[in-house]
PDB file of N, CA and C in Angstrom:
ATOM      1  N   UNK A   1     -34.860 -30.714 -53.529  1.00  0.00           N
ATOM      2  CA  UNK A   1     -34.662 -29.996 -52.298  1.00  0.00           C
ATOM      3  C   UNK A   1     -34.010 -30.943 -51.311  1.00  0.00           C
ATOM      4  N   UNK A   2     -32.684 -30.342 -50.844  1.00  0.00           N
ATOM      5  CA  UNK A   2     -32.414 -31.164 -49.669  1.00  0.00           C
ATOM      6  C   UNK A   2     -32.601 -30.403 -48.378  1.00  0.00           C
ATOM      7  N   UNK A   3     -32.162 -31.632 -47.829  1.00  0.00           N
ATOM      8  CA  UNK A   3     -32.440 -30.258 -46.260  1.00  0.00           C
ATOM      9  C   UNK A   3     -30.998 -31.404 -45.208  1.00  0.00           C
ATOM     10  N   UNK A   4     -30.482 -30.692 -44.650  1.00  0.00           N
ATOM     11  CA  UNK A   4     -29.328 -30.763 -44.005  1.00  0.00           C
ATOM     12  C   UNK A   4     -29.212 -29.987 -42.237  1.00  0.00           C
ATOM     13  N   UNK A   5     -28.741 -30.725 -40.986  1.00  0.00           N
ATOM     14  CA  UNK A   5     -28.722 -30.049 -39.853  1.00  0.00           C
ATOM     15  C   UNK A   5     -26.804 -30.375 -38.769  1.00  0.00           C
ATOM     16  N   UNK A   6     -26.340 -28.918 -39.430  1.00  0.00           N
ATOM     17  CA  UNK A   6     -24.947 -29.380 -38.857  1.00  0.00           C
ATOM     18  C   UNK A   6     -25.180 -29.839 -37.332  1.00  0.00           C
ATOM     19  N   UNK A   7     -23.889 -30.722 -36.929  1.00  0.00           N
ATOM     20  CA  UNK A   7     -23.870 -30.973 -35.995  1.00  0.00           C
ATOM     21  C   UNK A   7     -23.599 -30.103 -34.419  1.00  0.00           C
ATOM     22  N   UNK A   8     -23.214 -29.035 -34.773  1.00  0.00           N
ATOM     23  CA  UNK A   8     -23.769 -27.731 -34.014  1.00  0.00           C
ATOM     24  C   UNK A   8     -24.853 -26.941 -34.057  1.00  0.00           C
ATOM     25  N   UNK A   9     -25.787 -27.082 -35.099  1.00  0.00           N
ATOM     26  CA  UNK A   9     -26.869 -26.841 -34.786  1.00  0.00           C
ATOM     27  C   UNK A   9     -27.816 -27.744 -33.665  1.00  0.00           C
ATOM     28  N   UNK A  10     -27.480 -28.945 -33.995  1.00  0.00           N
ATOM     29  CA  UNK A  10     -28.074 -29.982 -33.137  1.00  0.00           C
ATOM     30  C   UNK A  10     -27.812 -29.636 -31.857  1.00  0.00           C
ATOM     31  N   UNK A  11     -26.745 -29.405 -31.491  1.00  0.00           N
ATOM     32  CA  UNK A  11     -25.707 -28.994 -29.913  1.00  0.00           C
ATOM     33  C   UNK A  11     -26.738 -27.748 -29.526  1.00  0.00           C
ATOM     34  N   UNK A  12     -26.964 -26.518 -30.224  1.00  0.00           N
ATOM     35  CA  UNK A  12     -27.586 -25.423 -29.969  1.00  0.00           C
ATOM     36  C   UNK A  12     -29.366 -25.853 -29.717  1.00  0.00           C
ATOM     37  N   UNK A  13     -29.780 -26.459 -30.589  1.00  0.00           N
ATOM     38  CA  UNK A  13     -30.910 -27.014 -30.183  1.00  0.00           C
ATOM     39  C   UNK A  13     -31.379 -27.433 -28.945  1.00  0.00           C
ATOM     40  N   UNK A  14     -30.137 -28.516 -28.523  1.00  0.00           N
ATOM     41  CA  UNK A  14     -30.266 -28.943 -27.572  1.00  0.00           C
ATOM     42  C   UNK A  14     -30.139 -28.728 -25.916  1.00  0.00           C
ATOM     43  N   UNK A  15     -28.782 -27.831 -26.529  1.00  0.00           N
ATOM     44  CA  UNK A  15     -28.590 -26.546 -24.836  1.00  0.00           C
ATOM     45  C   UNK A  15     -29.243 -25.570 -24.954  1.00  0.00           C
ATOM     46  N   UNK A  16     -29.621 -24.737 -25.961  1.00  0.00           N
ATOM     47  CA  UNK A  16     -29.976 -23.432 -26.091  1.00  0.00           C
ATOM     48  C   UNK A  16     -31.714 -23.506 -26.475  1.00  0.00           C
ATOM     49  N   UNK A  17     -32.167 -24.566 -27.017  1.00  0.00           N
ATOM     50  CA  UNK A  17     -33.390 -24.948 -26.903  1.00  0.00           C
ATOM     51  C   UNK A  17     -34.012 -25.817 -26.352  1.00  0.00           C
ATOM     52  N   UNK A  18     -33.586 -26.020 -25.441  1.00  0.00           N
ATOM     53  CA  UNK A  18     -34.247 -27.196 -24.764  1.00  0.00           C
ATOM     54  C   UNK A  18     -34.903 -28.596 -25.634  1.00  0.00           C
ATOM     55  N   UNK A  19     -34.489 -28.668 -26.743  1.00  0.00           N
ATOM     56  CA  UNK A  19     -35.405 -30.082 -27.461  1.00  0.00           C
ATOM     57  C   UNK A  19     -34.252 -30.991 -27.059  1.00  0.00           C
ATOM     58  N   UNK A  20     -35.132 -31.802 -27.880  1.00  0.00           N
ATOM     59  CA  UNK A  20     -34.129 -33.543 -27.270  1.00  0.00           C
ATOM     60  C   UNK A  20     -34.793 -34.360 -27.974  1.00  0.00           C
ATOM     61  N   UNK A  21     -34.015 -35.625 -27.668  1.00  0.00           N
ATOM     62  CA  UNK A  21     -34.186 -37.226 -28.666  1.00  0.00           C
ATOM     63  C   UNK A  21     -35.508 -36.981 -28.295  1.00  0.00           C
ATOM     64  N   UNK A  22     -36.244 -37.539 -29.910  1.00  0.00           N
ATOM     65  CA  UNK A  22     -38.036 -37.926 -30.120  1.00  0.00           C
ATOM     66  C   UNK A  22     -38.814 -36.512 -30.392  1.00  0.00           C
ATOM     67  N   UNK A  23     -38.054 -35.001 -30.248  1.00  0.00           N
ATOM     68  CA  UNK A  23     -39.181 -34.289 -30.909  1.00  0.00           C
ATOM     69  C   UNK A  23     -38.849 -34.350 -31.976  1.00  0.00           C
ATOM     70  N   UNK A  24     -39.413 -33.540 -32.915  1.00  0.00           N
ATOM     71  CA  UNK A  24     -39.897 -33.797 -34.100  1.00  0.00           C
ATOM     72  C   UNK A  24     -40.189 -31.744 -34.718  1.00  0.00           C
ATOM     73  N   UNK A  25     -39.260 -31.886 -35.114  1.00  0.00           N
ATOM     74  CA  UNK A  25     -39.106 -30.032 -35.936  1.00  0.00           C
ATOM     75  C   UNK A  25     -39.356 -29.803 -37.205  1.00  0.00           C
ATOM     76  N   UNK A  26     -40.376 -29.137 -37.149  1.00  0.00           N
ATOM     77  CA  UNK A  26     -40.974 -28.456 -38.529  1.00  0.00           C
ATOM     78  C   UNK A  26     -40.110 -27.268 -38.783  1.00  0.00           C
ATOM     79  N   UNK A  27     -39.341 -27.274 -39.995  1.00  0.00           N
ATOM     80  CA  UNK A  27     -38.850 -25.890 -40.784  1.00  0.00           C
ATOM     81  C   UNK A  27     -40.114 -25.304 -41.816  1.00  0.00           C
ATOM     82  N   UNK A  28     -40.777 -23.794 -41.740  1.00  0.00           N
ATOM     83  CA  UNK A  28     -41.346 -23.615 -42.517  1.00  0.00           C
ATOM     84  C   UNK A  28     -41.150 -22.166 -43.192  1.00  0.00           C
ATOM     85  N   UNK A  29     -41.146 -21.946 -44.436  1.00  0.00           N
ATOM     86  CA  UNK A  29     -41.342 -20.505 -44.688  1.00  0.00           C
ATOM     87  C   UNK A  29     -42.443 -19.716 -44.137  1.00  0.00           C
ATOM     88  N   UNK A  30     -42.218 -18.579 -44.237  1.00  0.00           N
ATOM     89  CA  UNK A  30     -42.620 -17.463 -43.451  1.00  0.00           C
ATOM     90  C   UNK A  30     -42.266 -16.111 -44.125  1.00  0.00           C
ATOM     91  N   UNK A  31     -43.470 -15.342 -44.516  1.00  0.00           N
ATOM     92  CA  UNK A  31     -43.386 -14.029 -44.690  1.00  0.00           C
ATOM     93  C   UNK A  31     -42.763 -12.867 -43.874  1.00  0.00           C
ATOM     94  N   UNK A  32     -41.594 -12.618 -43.911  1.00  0.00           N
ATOM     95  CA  UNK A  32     -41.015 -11.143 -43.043  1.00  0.00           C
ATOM     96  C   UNK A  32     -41.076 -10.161 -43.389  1.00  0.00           C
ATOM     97  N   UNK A  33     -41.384  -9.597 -44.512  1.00  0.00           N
ATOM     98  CA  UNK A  33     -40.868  -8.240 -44.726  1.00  0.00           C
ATOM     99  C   UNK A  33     -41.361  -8.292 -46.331  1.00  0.00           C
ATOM    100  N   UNK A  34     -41.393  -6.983 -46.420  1.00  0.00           N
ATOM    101  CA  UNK A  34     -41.448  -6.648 -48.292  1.00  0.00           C
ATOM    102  C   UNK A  34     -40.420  -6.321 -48.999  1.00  0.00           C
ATOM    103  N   UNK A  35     -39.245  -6.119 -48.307  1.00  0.00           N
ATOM    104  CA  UNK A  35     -37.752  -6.111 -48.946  1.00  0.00           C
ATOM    105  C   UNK A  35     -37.162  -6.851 -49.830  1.00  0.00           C
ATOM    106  N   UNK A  36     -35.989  -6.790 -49.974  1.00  0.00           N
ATOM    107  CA  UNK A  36     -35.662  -7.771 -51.060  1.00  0.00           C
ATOM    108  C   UNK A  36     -35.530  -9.117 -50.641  1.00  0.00           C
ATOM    109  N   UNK A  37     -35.602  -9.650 -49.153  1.00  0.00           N
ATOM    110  CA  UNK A  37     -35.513 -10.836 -48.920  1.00  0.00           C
ATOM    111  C   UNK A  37     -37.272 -11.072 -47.979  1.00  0.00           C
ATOM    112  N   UNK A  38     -38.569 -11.159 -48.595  1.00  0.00           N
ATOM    113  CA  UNK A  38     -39.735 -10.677 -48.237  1.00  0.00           C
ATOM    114  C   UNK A  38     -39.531 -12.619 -47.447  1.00  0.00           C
ATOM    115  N   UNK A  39     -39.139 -13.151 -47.605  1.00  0.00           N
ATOM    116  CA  UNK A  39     -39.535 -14.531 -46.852  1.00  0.00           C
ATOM    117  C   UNK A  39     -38.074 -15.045 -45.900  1.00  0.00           C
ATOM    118  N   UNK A  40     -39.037 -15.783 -45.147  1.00  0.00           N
ATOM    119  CA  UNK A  40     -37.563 -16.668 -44.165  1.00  0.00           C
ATOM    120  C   UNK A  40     -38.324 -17.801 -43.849  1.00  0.00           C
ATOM    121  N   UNK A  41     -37.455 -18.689 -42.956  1.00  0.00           N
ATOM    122  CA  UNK A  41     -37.688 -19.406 -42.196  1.00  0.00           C
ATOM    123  C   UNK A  41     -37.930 -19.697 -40.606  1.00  0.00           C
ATOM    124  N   UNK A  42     -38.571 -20.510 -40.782  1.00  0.00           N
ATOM    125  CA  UNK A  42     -39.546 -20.515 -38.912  1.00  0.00           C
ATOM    126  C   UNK A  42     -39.288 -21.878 -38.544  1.00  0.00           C
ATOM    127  N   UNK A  43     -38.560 -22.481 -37.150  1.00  0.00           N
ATOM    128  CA  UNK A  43     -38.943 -23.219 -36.337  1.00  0.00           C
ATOM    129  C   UNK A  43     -40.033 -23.634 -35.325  1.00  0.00           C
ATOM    130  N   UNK A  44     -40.403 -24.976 -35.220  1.00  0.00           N
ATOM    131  CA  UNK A  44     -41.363 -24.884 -34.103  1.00  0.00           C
ATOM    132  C   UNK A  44     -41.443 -26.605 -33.904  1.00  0.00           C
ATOM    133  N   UNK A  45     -41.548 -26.883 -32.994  1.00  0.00           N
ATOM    134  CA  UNK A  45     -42.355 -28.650 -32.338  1.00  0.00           C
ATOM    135  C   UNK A  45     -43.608 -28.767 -33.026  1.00  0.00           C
ATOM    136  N   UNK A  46     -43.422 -29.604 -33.696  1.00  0.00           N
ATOM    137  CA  UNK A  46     -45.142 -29.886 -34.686  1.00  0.00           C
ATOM    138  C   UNK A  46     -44.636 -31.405 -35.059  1.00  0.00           C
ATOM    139  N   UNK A  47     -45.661 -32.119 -35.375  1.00  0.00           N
ATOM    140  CA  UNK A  47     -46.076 -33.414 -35.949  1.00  0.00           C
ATOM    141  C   UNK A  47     -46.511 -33.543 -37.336  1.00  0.00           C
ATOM    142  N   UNK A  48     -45.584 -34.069 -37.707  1.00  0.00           N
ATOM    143  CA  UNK A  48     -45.617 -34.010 -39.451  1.00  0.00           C
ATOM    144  C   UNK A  48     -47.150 -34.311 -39.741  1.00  0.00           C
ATOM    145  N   UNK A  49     -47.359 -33.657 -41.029  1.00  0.00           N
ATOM    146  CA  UNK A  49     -48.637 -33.988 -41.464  1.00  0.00           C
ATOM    147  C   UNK A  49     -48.410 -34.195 -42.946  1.00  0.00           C
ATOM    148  N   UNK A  50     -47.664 -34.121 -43.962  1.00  0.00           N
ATOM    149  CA  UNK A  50     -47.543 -34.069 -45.437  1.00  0.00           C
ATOM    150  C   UNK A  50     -45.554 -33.770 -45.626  1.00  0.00           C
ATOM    151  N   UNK A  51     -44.735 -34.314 -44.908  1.00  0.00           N
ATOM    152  CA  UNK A  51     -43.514 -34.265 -44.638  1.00  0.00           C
ATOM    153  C   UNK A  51     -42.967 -34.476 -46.540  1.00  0.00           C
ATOM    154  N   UNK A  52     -42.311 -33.229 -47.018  1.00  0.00           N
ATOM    155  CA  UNK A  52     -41.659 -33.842 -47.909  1.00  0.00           C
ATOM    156  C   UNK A  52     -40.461 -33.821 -48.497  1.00  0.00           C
ATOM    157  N   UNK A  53     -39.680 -33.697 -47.069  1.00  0.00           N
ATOM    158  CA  UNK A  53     -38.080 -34.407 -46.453  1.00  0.00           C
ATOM    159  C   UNK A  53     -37.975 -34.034 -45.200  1.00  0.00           C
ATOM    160  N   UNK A  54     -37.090 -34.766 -44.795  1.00  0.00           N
ATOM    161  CA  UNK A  54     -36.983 -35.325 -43.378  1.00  0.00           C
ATOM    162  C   UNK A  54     -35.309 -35.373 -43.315  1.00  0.00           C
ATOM    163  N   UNK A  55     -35.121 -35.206 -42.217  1.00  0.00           N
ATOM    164  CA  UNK A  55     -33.334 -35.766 -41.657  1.00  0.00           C
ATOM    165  C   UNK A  55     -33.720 -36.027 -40.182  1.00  0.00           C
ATOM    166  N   UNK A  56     -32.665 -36.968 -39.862  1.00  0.00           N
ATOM    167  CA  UNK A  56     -32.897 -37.086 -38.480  1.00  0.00           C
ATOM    168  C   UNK A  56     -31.287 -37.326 -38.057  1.00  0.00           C
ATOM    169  N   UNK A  57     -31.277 -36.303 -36.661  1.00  0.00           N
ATOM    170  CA  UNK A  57     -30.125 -36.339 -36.335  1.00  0.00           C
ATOM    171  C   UNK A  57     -29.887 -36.097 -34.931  1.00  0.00           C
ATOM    172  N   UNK A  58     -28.896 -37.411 -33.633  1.00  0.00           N
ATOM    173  CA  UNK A  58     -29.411 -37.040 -32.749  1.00  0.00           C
ATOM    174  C   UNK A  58     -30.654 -37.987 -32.303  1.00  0.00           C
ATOM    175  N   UNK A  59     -31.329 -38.436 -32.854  1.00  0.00           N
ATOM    176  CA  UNK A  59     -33.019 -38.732 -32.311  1.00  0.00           C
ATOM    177  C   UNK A  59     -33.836 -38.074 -32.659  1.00  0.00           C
ATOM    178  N   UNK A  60     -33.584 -36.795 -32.837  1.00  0.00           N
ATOM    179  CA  UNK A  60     -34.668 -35.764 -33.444  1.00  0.00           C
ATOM    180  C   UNK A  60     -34.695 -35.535 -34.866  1.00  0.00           C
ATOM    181  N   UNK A  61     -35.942 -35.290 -35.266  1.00  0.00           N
ATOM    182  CA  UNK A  61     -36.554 -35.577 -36.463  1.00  0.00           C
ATOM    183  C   UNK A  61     -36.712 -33.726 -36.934  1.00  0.00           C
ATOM    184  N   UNK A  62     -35.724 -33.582 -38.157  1.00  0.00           N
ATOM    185  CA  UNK A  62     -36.131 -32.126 -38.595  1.00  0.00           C
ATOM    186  C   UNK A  62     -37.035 -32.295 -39.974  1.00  0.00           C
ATOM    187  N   UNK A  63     -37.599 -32.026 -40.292  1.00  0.00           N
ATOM    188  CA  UNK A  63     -38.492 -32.071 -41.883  1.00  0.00           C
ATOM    189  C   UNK A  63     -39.377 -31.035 -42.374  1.00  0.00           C
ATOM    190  N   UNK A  64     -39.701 -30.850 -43.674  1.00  0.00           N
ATOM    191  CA  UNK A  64     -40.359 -29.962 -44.154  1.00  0.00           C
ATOM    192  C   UNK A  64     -41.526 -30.498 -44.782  1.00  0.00           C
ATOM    193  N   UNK A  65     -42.511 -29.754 -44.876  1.00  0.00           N
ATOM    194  CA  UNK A  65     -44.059 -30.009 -45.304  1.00  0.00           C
ATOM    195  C   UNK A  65     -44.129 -30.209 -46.847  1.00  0.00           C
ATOM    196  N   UNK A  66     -44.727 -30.703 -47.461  1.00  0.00           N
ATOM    197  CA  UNK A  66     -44.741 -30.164 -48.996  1.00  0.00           C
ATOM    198  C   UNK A  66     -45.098 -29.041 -49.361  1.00  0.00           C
ATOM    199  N   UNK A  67     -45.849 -27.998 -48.457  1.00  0.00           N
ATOM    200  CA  UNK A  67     -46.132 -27.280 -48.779  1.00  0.00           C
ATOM    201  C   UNK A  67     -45.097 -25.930 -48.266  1.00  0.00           C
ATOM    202  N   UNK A  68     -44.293 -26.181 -47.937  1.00  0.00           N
ATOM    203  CA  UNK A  68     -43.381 -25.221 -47.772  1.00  0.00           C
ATOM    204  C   UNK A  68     -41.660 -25.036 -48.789  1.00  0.00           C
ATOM    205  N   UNK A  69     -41.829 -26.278 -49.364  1.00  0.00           N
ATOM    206  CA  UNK A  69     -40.545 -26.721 -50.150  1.00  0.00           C
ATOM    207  C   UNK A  69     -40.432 -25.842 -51.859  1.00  0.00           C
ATOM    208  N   UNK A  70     -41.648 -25.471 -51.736  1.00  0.00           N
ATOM    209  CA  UNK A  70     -41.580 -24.513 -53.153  1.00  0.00           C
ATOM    210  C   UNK A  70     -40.224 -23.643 -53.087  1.00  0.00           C
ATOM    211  N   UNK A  71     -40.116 -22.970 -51.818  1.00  0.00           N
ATOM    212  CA  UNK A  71     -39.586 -22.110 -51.680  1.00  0.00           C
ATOM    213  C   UNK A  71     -37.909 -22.455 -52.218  1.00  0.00           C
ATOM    214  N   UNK A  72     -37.625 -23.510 -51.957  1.00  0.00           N
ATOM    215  CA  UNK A  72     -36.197 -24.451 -52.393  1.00  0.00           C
ATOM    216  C   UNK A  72     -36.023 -25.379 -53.240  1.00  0.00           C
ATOM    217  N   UNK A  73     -36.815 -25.755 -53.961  1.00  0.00           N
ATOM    218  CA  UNK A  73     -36.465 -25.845 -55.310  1.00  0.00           C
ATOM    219  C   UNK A  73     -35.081 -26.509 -56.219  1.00  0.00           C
ATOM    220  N   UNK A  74     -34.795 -27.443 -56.486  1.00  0.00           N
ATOM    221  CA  UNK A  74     -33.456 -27.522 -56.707  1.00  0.00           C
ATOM    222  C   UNK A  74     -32.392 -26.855 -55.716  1.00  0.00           C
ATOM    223  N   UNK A  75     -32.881 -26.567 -54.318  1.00  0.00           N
ATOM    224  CA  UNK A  75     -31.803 -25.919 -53.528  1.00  0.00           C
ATOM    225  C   UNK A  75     -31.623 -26.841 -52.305  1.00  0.00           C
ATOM    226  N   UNK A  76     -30.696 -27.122 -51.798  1.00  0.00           N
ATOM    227  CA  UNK A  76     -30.392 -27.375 -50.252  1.00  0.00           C
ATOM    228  C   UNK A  76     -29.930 -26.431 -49.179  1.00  0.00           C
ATOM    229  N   UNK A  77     -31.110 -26.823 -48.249  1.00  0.00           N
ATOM    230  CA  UNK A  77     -30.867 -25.963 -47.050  1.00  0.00           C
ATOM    231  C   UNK A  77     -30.295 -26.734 -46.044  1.00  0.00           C
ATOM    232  N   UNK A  78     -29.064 -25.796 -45.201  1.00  0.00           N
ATOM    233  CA  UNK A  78     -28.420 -26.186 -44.036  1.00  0.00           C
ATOM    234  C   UNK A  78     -29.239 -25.634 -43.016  1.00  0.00           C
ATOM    235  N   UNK A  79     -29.217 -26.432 -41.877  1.00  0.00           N
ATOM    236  CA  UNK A  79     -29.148 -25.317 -40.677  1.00  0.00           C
ATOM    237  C   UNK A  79     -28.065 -25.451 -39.904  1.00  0.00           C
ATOM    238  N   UNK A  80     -27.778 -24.616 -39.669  1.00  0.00           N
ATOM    239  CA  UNK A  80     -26.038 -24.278 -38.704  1.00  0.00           C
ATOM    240  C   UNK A  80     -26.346 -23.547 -37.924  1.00  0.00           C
ATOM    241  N   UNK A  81     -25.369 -23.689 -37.205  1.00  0.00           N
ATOM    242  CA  UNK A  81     -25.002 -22.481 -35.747  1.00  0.00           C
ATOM    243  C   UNK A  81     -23.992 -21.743 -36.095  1.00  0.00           C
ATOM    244  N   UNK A  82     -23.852 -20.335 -35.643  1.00  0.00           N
ATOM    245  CA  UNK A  82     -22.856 -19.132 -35.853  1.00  0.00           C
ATOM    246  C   UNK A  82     -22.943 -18.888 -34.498  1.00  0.00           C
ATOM    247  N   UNK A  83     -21.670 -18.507 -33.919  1.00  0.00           N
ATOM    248  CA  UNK A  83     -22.018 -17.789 -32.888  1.00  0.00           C
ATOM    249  C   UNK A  83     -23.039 -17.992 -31.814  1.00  0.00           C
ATOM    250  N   UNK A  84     -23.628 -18.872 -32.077  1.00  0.00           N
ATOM    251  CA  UNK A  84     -24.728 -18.986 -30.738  1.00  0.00           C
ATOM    252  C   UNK A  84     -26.385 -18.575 -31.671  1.00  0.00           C
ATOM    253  N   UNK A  85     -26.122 -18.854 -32.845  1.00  0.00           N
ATOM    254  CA  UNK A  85     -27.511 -18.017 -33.301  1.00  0.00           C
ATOM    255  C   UNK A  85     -27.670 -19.084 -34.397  1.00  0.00           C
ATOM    256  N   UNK A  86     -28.522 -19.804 -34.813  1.00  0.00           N
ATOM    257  CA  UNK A  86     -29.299 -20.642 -35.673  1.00  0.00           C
ATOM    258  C   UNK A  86     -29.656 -20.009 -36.843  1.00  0.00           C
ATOM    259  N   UNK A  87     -28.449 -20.098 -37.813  1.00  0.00           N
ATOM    260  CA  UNK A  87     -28.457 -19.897 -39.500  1.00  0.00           C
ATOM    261  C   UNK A  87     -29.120 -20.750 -40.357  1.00  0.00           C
ATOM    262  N   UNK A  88     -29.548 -20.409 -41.384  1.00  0.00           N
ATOM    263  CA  UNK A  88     -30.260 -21.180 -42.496  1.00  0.00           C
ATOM    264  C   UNK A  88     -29.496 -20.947 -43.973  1.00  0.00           C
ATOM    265  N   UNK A  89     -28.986 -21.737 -44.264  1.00  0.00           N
ATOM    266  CA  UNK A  89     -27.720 -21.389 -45.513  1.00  0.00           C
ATOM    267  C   UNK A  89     -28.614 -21.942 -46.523  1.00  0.00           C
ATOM    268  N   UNK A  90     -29.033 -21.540 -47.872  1.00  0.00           N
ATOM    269  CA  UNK A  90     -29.110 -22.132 -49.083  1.00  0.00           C
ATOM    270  C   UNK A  90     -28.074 -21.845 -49.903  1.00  0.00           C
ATOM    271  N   UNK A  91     -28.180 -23.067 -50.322  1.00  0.00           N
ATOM    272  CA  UNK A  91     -26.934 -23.102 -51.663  1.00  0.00           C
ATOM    273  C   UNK A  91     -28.163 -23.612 -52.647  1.00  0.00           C
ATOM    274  N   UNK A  92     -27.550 -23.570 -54.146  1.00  0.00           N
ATOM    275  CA  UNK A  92     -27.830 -24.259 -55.495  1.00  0.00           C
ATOM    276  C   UNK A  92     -26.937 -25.252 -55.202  1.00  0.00           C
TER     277      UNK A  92
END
């Protein structure tokens, strides 16, 4: 699993979310729906507790839990900006 944060996402983070150098962002899965895409992903300010990957970009620290990485698997996730809106791309 990799995990990846374009450099416009960082930009959007930073104007459009108010974070900045030294927080520290948890990506986690999250149940949405029973459809064909029943899971996503969730942001939030949290303090690693079982981190098992990390990027840091900027000063700020993005990473995922071990317990959320099942979900990606031999996959890497981006996060990007579109338009003003915070995408989550997996590729194989």
């Amino acid at each position: 699993m990799e995990l990846s944060v374009s450099p416009s996402a960082v930009t959007c983070f930073q104007q459009e979310w108010g974070y900045r150098q030294g927080d520290r962002i948890r990506i986690f899965v999250r149940y949405i729906s029973g459809g064909t895409e029943p899971y996503g992903f969730g942001i939030m300010l949290d303090d690693p507790m079982d981190p098992a990957t990390t990027v840091v970009e900027e000063r700020m620290t993005f990473y995922m839990e071990s317990k959320d990485v099942w979900f990606l698997e031999r996959k890497k996730l981006t996060i990007d900006c579109q338009e003003g809106d915070i995408v989550f791309v997996v590729a194989d």
